[in-house]
C-alpha atoms as a PDB file:
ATOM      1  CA  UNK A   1      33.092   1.814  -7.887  1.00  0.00           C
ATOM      2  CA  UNK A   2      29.562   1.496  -6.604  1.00  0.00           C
ATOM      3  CA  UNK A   3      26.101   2.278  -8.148  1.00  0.00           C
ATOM      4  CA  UNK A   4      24.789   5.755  -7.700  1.00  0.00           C
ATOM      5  CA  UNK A   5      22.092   6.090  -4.631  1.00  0.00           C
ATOM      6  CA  UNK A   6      20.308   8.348  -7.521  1.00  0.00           C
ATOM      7  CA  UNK A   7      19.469   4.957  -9.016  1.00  0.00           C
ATOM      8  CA  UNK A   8      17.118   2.776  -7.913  1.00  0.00           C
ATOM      9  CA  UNK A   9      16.623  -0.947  -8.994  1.00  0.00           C
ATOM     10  CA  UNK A  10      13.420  -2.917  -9.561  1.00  0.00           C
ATOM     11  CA  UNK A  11      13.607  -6.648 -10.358  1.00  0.00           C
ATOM     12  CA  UNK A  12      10.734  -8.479 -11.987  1.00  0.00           C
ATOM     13  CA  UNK A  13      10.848 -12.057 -13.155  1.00  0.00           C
ATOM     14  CA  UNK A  14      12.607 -11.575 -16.478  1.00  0.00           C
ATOM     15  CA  UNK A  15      14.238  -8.238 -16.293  1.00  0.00           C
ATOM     16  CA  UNK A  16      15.918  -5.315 -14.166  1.00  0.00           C
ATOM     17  CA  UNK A  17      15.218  -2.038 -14.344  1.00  0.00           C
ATOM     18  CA  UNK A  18      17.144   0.696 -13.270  1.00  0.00           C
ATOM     19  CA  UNK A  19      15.374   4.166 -12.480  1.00  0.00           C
ATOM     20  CA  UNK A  20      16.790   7.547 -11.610  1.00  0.00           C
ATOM     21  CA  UNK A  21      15.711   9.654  -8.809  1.00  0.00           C
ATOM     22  CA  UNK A  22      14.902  13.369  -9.072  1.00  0.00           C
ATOM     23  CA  UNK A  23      18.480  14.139  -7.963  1.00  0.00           C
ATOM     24  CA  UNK A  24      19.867  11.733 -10.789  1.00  0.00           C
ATOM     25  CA  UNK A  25      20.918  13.968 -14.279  1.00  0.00           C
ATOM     26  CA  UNK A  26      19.666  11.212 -15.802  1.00  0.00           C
ATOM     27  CA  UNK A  27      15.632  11.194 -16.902  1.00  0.00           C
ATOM     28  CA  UNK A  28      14.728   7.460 -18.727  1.00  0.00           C
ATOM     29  CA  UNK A  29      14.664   4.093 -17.215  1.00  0.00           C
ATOM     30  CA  UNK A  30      16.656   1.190 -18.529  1.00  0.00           C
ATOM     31  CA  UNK A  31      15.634  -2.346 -18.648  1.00  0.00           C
ATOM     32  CA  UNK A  32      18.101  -5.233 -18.415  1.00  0.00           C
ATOM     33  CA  UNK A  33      18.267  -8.840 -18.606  1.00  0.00           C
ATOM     34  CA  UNK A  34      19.165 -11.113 -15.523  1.00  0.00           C
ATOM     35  CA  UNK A  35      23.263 -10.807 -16.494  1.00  0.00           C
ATOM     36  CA  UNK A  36      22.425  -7.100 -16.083  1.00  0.00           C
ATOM     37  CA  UNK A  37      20.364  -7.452 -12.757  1.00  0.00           C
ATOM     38  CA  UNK A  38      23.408  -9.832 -12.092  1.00  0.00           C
ATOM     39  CA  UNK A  39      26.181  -6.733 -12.412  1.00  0.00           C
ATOM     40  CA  UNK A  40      24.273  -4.572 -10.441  1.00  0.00           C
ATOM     41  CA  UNK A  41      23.822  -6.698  -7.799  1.00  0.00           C
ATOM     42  CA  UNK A  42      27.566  -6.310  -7.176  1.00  0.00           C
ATOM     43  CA  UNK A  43      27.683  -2.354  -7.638  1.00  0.00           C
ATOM     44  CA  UNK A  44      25.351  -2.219  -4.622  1.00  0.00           C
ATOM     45  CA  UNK A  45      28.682  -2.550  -3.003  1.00  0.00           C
ATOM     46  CA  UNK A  46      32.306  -0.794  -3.567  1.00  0.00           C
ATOM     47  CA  UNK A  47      33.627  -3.304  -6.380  1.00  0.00           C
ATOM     48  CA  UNK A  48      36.160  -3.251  -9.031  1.00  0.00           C
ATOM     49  CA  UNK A  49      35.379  -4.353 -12.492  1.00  0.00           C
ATOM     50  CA  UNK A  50      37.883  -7.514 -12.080  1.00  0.00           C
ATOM     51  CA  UNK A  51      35.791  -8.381  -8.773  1.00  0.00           C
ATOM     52  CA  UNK A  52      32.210  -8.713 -10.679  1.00  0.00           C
ATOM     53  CA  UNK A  53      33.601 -10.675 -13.564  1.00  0.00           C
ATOM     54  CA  UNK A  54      35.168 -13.135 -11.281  1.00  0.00           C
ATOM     55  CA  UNK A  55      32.323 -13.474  -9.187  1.00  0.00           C
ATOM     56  CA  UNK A  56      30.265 -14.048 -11.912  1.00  0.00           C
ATOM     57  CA  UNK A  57      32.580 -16.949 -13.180  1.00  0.00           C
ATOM     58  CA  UNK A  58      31.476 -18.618 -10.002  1.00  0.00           C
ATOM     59  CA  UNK A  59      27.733 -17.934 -10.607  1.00  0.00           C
ATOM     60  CA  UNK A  60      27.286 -18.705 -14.310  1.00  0.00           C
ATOM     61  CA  UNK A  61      28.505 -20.913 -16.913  1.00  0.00           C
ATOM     62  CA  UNK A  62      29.852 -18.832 -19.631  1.00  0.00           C
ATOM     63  CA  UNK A  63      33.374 -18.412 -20.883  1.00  0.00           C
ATOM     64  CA  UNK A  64      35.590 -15.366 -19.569  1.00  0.00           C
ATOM     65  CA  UNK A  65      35.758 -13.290 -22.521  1.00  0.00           C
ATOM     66  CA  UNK A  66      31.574 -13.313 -22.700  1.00  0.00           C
ATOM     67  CA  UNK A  67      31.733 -12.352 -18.728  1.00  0.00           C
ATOM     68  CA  UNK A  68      34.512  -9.771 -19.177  1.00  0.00           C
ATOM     69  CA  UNK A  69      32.763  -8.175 -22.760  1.00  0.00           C
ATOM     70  CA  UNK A  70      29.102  -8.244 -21.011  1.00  0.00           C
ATOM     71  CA  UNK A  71      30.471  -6.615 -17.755  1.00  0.00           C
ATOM     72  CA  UNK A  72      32.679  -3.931 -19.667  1.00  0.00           C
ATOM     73  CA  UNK A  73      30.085  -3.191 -21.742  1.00  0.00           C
ATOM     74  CA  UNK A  74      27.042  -2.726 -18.646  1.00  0.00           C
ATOM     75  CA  UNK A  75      29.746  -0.413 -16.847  1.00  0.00           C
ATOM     76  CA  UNK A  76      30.326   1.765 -19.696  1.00  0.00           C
ATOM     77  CA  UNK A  77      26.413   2.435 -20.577  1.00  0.00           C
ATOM     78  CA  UNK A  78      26.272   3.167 -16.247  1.00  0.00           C
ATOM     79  CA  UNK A  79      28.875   5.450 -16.527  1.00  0.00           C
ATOM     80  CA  UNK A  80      27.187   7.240 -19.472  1.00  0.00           C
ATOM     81  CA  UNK A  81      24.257   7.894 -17.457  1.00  0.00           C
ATOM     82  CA  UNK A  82      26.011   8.549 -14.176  1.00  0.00           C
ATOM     83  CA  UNK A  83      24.676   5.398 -12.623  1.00  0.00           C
ATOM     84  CA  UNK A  84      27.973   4.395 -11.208  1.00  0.00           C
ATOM     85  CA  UNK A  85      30.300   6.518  -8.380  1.00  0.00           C
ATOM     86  CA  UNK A  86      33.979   5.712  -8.875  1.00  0.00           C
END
């Protein structure tokens, strides 16, 4: 899986932001916190969902099951908006 090329990302100090393109059938924008910027850093590229949360292990201090439960749950509101190409 891999983020949508209808998506574009913007990062500003505190927060992502994720913004579809005219070709997206998605209309909003959705903000995220760095954990969120985080995840989509790794959808830029094919990835599974096992992949992210174990390179995130590496890059933050957090238990698994916080990981795991914040990466689930970013995927599933992606795939709700068609932000992510399986």
């Amino acid at each position: 899986m891999k983020l949508n090329p209808d998506f574009l990302v913007h990062k500003t100090k505190n927060e992502t932001i994720i913004v579809p393109t005219g070709n997206a059938g998605f209309s909003g924008v959705v903000k995220g916190n760095e954990t969120f910027g985080a995840i989509l850093e790794f959808l830029k590229k094919d990835t599974t969902q096992q992949q992210i949360v174990d390179a995130m292990l590496e890059q933050y201090d957090a238990p698994r099951k916080v990981i795991e439960k914040d990466v689930a749950d970013t995927i599933s509101k992606l795939r709700k908006i068609g932000a992510i190409d399986e």
